[in-house]
PDB file of N, CA and C in Angstrom:
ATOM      1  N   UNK A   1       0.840  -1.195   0.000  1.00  0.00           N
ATOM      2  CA  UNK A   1       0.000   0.000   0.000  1.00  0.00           C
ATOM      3  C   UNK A   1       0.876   1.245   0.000  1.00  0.00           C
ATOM      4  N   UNK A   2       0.430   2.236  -0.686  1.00  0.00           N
ATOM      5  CA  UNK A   2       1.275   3.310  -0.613  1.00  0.00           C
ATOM      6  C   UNK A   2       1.070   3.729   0.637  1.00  0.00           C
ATOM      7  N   UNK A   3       1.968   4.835   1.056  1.00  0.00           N
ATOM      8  CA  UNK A   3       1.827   5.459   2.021  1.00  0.00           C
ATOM      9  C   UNK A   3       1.684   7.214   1.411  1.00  0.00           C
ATOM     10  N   UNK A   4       0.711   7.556   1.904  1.00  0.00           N
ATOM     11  CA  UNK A   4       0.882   9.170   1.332  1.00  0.00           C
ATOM     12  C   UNK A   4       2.105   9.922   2.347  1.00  0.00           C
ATOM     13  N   UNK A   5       2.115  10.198   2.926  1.00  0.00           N
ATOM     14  CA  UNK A   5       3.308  10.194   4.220  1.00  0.00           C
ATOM     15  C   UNK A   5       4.413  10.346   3.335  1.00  0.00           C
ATOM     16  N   UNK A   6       4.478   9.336   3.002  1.00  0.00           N
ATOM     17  CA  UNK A   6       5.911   9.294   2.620  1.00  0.00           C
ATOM     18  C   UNK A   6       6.101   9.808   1.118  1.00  0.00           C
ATOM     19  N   UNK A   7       5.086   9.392   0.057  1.00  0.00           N
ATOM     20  CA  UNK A   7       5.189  10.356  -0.880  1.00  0.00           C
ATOM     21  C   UNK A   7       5.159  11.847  -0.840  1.00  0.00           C
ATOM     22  N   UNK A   8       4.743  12.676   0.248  1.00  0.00           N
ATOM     23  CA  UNK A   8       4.869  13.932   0.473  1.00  0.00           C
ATOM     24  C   UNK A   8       6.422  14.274   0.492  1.00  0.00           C
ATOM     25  N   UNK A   9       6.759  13.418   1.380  1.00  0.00           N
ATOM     26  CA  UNK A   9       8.345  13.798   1.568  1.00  0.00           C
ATOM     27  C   UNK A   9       9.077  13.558   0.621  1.00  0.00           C
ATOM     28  N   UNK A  10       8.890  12.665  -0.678  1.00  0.00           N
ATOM     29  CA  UNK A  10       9.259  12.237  -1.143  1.00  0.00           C
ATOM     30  C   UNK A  10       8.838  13.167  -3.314  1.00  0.00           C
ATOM     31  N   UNK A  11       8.470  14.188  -2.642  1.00  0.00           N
ATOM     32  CA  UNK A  11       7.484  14.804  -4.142  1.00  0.00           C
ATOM     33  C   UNK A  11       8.627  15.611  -4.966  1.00  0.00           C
ATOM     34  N   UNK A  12       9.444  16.606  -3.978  1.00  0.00           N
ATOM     35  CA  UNK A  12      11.143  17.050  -4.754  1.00  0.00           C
ATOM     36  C   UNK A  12      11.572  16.189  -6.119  1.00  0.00           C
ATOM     37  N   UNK A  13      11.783  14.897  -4.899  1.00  0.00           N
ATOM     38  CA  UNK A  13      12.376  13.915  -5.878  1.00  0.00           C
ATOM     39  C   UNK A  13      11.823  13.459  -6.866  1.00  0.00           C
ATOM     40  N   UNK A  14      10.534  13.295  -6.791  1.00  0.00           N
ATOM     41  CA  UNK A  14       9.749  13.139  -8.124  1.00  0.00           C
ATOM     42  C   UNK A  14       9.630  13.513  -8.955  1.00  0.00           C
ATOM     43  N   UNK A  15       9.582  14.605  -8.556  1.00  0.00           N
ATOM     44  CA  UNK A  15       9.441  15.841  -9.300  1.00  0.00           C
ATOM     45  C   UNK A  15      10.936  15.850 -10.463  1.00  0.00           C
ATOM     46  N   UNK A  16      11.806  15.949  -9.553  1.00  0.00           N
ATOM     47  CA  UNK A  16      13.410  15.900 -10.657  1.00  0.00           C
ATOM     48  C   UNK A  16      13.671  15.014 -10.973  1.00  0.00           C
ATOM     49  N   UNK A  17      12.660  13.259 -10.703  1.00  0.00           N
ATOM     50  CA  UNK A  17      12.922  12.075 -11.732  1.00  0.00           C
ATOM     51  C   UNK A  17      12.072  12.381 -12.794  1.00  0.00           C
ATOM     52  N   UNK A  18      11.156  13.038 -12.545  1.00  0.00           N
ATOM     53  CA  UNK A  18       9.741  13.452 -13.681  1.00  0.00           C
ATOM     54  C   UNK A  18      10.678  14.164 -14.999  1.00  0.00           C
ATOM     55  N   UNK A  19      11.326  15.408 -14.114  1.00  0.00           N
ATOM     56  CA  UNK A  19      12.317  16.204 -15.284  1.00  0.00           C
ATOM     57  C   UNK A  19      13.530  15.469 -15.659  1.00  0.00           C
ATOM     58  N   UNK A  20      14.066  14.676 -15.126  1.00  0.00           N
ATOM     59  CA  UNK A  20      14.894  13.936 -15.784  1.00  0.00           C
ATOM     60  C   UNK A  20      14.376  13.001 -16.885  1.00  0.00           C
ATOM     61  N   UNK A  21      13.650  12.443 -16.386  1.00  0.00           N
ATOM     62  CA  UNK A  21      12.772  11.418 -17.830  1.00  0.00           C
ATOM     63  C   UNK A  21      12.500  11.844 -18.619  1.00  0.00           C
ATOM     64  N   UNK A  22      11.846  13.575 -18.527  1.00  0.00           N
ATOM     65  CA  UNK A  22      11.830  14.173 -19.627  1.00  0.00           C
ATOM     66  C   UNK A  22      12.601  14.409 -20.690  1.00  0.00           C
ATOM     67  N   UNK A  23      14.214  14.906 -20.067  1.00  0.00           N
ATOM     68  CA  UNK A  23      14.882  15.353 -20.480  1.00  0.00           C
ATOM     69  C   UNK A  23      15.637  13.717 -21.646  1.00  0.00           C
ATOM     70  N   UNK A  24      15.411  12.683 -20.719  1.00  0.00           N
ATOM     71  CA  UNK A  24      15.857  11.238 -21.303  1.00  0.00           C
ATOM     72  C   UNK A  24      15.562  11.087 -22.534  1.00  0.00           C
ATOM     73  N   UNK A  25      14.159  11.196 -22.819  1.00  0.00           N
ATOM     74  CA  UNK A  25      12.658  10.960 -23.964  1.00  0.00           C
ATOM     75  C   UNK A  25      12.912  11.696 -24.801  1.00  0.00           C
ATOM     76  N   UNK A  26      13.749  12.766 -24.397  1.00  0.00           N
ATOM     77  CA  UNK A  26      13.643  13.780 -25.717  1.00  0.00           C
ATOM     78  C   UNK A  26      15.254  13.004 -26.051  1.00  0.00           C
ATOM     79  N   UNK A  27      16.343  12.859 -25.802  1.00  0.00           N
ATOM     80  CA  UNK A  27      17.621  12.250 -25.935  1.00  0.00           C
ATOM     81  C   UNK A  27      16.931  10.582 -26.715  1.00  0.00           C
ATOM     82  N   UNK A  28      16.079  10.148 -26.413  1.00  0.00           N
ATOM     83  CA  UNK A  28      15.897   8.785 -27.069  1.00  0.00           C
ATOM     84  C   UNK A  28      16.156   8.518 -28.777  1.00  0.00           C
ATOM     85  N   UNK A  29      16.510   7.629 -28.700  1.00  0.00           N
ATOM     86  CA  UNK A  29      16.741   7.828 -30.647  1.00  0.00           C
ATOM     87  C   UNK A  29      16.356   5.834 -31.015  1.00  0.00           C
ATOM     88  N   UNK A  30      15.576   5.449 -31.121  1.00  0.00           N
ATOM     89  CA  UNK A  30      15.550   4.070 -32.059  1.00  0.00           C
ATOM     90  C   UNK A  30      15.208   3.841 -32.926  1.00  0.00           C
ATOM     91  N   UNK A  31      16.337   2.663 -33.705  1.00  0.00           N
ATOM     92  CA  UNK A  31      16.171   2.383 -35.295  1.00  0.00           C
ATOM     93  C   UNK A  31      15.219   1.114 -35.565  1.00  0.00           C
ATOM     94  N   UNK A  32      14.216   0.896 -36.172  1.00  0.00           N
ATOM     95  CA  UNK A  32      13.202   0.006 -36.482  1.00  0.00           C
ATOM     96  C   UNK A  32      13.999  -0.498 -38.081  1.00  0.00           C
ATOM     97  N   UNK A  33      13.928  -1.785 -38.676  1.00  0.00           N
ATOM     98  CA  UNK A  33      14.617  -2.546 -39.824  1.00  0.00           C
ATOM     99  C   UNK A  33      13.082  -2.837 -40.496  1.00  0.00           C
ATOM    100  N   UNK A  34      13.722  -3.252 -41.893  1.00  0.00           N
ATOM    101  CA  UNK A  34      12.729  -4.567 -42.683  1.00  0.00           C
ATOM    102  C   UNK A  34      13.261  -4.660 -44.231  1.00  0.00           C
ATOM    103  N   UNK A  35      12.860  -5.923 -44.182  1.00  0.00           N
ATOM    104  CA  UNK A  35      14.236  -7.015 -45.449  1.00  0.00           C
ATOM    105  C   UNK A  35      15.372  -6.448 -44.929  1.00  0.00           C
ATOM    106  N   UNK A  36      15.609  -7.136 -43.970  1.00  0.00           N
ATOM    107  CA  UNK A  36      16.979  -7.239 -43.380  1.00  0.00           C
ATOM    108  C   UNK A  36      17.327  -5.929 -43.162  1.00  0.00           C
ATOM    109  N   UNK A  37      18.514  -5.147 -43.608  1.00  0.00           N
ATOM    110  CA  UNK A  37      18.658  -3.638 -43.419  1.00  0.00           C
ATOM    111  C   UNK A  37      18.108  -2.770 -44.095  1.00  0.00           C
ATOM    112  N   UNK A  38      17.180  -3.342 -45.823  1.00  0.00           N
ATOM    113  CA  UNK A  38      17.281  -2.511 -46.513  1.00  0.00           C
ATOM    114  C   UNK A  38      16.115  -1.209 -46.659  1.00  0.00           C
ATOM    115  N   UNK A  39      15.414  -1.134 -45.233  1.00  0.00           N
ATOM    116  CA  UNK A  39      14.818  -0.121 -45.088  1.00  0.00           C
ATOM    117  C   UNK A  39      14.915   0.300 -43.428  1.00  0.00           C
ATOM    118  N   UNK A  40      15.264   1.358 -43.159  1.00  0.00           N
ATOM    119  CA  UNK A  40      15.948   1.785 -41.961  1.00  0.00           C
ATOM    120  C   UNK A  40      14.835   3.240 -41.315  1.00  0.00           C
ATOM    121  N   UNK A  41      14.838   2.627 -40.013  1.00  0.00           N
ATOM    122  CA  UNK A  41      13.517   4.063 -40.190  1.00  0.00           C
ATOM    123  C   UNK A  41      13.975   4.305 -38.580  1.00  0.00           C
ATOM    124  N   UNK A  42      14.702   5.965 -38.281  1.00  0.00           N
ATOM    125  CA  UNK A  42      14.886   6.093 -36.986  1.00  0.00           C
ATOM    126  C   UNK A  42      13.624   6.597 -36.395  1.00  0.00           C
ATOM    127  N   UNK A  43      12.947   6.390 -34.936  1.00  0.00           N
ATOM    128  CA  UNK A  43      12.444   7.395 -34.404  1.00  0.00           C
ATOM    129  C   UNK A  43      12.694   7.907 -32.845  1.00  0.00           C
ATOM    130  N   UNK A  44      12.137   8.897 -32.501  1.00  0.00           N
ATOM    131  CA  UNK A  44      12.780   9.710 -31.413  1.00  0.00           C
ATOM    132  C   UNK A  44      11.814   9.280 -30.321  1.00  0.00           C
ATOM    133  N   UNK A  45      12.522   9.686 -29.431  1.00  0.00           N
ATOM    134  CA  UNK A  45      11.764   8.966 -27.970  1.00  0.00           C
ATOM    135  C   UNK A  45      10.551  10.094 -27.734  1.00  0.00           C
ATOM    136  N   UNK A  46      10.073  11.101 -28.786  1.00  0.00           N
ATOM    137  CA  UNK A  46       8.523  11.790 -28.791  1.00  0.00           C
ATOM    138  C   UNK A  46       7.799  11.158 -29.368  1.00  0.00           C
ATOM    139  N   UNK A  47       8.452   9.983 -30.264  1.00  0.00           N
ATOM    140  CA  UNK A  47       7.674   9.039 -31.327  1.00  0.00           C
ATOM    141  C   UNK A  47       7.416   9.837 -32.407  1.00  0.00           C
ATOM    142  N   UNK A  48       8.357  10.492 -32.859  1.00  0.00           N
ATOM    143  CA  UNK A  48       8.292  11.396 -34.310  1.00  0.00           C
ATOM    144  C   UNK A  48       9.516  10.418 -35.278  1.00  0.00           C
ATOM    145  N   UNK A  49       9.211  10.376 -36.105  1.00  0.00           N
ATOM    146  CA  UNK A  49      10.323   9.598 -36.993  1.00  0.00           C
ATOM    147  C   UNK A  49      11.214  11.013 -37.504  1.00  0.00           C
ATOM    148  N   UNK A  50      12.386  10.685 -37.634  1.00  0.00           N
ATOM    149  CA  UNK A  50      13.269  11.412 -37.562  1.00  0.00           C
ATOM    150  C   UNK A  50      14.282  11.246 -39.028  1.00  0.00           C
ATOM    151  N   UNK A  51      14.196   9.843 -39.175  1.00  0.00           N
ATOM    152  CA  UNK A  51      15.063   9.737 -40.690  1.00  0.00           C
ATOM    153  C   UNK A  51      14.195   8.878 -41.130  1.00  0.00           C
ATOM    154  N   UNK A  52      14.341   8.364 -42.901  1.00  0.00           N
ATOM    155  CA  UNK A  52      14.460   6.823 -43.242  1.00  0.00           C
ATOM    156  C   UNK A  52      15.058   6.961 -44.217  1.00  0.00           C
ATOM    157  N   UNK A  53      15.558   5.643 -44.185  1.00  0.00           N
ATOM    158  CA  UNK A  53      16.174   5.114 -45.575  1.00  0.00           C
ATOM    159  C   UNK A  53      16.105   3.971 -46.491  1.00  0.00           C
ATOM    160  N   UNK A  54      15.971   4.060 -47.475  1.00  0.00           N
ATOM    161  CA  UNK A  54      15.446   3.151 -48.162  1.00  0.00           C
ATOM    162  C   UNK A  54      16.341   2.925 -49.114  1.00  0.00           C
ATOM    163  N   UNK A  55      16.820   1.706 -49.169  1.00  0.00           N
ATOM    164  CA  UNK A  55      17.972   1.039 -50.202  1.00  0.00           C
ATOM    165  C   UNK A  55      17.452   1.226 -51.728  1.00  0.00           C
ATOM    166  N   UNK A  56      17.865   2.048 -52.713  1.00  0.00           N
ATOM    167  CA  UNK A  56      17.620   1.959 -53.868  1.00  0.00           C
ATOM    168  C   UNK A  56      16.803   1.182 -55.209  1.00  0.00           C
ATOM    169  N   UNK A  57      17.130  -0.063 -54.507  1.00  0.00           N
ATOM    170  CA  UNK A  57      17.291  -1.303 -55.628  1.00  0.00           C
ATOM    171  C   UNK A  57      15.740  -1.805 -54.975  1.00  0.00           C
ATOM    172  N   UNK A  58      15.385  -1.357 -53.621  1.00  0.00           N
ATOM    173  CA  UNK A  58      13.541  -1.665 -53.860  1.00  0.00           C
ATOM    174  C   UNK A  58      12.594  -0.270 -53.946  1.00  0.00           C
ATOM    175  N   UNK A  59      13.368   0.671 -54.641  1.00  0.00           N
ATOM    176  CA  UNK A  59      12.290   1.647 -55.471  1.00  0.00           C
ATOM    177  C   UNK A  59      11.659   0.974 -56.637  1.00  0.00           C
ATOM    178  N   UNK A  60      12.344  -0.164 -57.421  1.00  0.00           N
ATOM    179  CA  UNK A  60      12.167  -0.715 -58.573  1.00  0.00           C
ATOM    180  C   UNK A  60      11.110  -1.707 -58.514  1.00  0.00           C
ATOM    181  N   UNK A  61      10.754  -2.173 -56.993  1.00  0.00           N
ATOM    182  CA  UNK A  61       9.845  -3.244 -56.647  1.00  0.00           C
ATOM    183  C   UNK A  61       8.328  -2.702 -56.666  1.00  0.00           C
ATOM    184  N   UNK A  62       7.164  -3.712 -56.143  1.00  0.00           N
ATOM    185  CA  UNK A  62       5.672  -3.273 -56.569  1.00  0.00           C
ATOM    186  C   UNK A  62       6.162  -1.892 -55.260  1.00  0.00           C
ATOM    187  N   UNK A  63       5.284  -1.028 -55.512  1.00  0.00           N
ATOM    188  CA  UNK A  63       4.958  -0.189 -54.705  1.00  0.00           C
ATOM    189  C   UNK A  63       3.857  -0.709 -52.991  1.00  0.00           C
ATOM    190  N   UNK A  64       2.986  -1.273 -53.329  1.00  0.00           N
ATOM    191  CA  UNK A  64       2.204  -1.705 -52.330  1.00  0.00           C
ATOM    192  C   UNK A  64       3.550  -2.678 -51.495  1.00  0.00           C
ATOM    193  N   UNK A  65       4.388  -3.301 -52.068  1.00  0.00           N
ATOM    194  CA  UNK A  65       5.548  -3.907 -51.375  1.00  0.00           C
ATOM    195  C   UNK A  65       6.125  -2.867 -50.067  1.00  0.00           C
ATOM    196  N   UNK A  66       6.506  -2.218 -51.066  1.00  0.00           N
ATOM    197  CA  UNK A  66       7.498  -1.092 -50.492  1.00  0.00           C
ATOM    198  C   UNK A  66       6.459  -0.063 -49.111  1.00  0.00           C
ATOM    199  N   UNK A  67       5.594  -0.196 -49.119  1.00  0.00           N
ATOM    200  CA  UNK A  67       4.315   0.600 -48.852  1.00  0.00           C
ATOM    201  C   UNK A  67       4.261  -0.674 -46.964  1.00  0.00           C
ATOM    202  N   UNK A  68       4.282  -1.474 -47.613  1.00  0.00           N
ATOM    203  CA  UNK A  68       4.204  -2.370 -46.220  1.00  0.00           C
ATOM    204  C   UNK A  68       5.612  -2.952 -45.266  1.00  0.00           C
ATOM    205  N   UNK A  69       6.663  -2.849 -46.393  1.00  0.00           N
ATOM    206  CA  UNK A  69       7.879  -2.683 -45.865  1.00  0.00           C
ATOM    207  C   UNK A  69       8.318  -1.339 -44.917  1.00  0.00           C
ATOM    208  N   UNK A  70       7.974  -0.720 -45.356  1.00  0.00           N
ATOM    209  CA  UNK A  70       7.945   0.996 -44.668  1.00  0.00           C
ATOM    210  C   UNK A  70       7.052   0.593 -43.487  1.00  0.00           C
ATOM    211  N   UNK A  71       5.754   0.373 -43.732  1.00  0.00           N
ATOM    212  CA  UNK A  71       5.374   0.518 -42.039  1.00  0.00           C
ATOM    213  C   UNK A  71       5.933  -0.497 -41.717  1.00  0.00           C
ATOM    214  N   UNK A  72       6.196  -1.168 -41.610  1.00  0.00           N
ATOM    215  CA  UNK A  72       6.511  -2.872 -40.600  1.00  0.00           C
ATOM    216  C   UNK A  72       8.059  -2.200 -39.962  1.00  0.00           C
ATOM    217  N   UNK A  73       8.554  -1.593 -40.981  1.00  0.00           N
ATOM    218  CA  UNK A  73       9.853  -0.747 -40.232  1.00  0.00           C
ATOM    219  C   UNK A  73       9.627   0.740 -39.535  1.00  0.00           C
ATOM    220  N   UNK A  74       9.012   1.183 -39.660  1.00  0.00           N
ATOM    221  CA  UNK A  74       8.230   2.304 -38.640  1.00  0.00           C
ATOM    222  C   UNK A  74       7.594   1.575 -37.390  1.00  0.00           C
ATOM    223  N   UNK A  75       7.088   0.899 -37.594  1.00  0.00           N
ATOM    224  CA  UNK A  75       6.459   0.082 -36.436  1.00  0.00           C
ATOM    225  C   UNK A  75       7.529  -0.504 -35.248  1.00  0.00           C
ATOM    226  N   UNK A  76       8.587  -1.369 -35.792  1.00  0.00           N
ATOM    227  CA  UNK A  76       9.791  -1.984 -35.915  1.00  0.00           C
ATOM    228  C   UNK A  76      10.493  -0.713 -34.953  1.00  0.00           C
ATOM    229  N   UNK A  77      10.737   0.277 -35.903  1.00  0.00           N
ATOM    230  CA  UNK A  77      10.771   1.317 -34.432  1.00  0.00           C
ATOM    231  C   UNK A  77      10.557   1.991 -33.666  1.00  0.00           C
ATOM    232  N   UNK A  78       9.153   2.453 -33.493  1.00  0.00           N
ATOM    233  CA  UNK A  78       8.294   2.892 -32.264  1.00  0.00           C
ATOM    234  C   UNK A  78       8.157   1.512 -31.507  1.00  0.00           C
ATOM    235  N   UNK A  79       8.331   0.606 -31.379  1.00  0.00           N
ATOM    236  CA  UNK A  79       8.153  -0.329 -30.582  1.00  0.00           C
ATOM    237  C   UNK A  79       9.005  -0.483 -29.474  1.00  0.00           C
ATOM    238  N   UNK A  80      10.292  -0.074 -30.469  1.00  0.00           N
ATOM    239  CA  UNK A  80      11.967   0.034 -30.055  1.00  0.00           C
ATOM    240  C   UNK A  80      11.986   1.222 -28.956  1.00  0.00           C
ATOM    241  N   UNK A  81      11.038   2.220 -29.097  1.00  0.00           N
ATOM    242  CA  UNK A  81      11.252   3.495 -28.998  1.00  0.00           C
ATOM    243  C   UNK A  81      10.325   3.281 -27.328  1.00  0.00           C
ATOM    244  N   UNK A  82       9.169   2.178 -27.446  1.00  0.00           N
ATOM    245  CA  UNK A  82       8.442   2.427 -26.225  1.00  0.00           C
ATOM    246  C   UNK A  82       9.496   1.261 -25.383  1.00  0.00           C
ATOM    247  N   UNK A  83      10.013   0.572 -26.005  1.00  0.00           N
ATOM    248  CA  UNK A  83      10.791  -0.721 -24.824  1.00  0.00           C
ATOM    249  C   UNK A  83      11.777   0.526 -24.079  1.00  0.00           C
ATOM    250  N   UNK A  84      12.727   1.292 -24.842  1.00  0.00           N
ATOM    251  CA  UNK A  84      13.665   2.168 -24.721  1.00  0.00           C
ATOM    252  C   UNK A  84      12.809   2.927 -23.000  1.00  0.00           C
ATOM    253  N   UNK A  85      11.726   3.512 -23.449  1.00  0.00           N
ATOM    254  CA  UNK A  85      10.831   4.232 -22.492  1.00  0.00           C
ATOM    255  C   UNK A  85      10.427   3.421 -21.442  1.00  0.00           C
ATOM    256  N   UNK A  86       9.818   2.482 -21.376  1.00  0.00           N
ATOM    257  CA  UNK A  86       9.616   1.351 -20.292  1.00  0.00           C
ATOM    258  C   UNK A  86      10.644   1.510 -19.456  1.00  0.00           C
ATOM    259  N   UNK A  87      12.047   1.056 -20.344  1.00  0.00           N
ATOM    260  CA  UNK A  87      12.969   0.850 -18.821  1.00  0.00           C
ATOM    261  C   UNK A  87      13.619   2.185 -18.760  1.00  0.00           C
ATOM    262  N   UNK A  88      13.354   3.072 -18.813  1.00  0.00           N
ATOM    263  CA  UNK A  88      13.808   4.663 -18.339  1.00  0.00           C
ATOM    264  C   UNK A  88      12.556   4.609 -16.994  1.00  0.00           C
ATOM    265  N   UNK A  89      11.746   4.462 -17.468  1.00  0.00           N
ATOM    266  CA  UNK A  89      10.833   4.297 -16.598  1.00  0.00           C
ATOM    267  C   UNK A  89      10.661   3.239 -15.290  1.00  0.00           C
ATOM    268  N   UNK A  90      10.810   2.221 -15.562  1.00  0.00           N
ATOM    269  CA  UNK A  90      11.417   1.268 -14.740  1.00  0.00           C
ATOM    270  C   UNK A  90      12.277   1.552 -13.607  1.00  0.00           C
ATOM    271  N   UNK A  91      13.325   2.076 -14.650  1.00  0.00           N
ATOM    272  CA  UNK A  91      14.835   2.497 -13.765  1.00  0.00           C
ATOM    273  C   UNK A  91      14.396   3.579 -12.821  1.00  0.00           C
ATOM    274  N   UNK A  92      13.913   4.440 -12.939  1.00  0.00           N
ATOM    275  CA  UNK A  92      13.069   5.791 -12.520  1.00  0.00           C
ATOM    276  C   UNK A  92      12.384   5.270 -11.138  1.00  0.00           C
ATOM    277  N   UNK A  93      11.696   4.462 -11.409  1.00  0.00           N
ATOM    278  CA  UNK A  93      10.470   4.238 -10.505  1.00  0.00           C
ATOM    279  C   UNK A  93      11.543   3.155  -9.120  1.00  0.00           C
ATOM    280  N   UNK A  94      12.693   2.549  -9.789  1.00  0.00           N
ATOM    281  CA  UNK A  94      13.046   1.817  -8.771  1.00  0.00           C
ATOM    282  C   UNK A  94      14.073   2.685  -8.106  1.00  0.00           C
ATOM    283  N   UNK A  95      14.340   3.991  -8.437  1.00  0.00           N
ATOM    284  CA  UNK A  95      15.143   5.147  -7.290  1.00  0.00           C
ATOM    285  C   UNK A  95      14.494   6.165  -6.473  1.00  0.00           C
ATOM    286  N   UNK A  96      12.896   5.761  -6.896  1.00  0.00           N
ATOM    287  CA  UNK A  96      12.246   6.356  -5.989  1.00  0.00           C
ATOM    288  C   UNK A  96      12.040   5.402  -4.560  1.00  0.00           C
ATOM    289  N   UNK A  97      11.183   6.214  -3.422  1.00  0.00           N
ATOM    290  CA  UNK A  97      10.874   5.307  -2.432  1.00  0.00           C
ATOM    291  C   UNK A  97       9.254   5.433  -1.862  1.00  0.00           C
ATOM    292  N   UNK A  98       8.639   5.085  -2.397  1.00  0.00           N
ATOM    293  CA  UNK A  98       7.274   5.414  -2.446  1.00  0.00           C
ATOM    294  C   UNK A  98       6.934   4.895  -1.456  1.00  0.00           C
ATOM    295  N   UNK A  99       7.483   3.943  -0.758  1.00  0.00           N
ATOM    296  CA  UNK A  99       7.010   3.358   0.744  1.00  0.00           C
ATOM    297  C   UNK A  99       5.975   2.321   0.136  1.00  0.00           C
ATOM    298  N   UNK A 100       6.264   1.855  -0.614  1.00  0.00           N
ATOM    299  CA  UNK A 100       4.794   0.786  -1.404  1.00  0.00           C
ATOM    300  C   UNK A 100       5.531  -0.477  -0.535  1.00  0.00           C
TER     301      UNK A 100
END
């Protein structure tokens, strides 16, 4: 059970793990893949995609291909991007002392 008690005393610190995580999330950067490397899609720990790249030699392929290769690698890395966030979060929550 929590204790409110002790989260009072304990709200400073929260407060500057709160702004630190912030500051983490915006520093986050993960790369999502598909067909192996040849589509590369970074995104940022706001979940904004930030680059991609796409290997040349499947511009030449069906389009609806390329169309599902792209998301499966966007996906590929917002996924990357929330595991990344979990354990910031994780880590966060186990330097607090919530008295739980």
């Amino acid at each position: 059970m929590i204790n409110p008690l002790e989260m009072m005393k304990n709200l400073e610190n929260i407060k500057a793990q709160a702004e630190e995580l912030k500051k983490k999330t915006a520093s986050i950067k993960a790369t999502g893949y598909a067909m192996g490397n040849m589509i590369e899609v970074v995104a940022t720990g706001e979940f904004k995609i930030e680059s991609v790249k796409i290997d040349p030699s499947l511009l030449e392929q069906d389009p609806s291909m390329l169309q599902v290769l792209l998301a499966s690698a966007v996906n590929n890395a917002l996924d990357n991007v929330k595991s990344r966030l979990s354990q910031e979060v994780g880590q966060m929550g186990q330097g607090l002392n919530l008295g739980i």
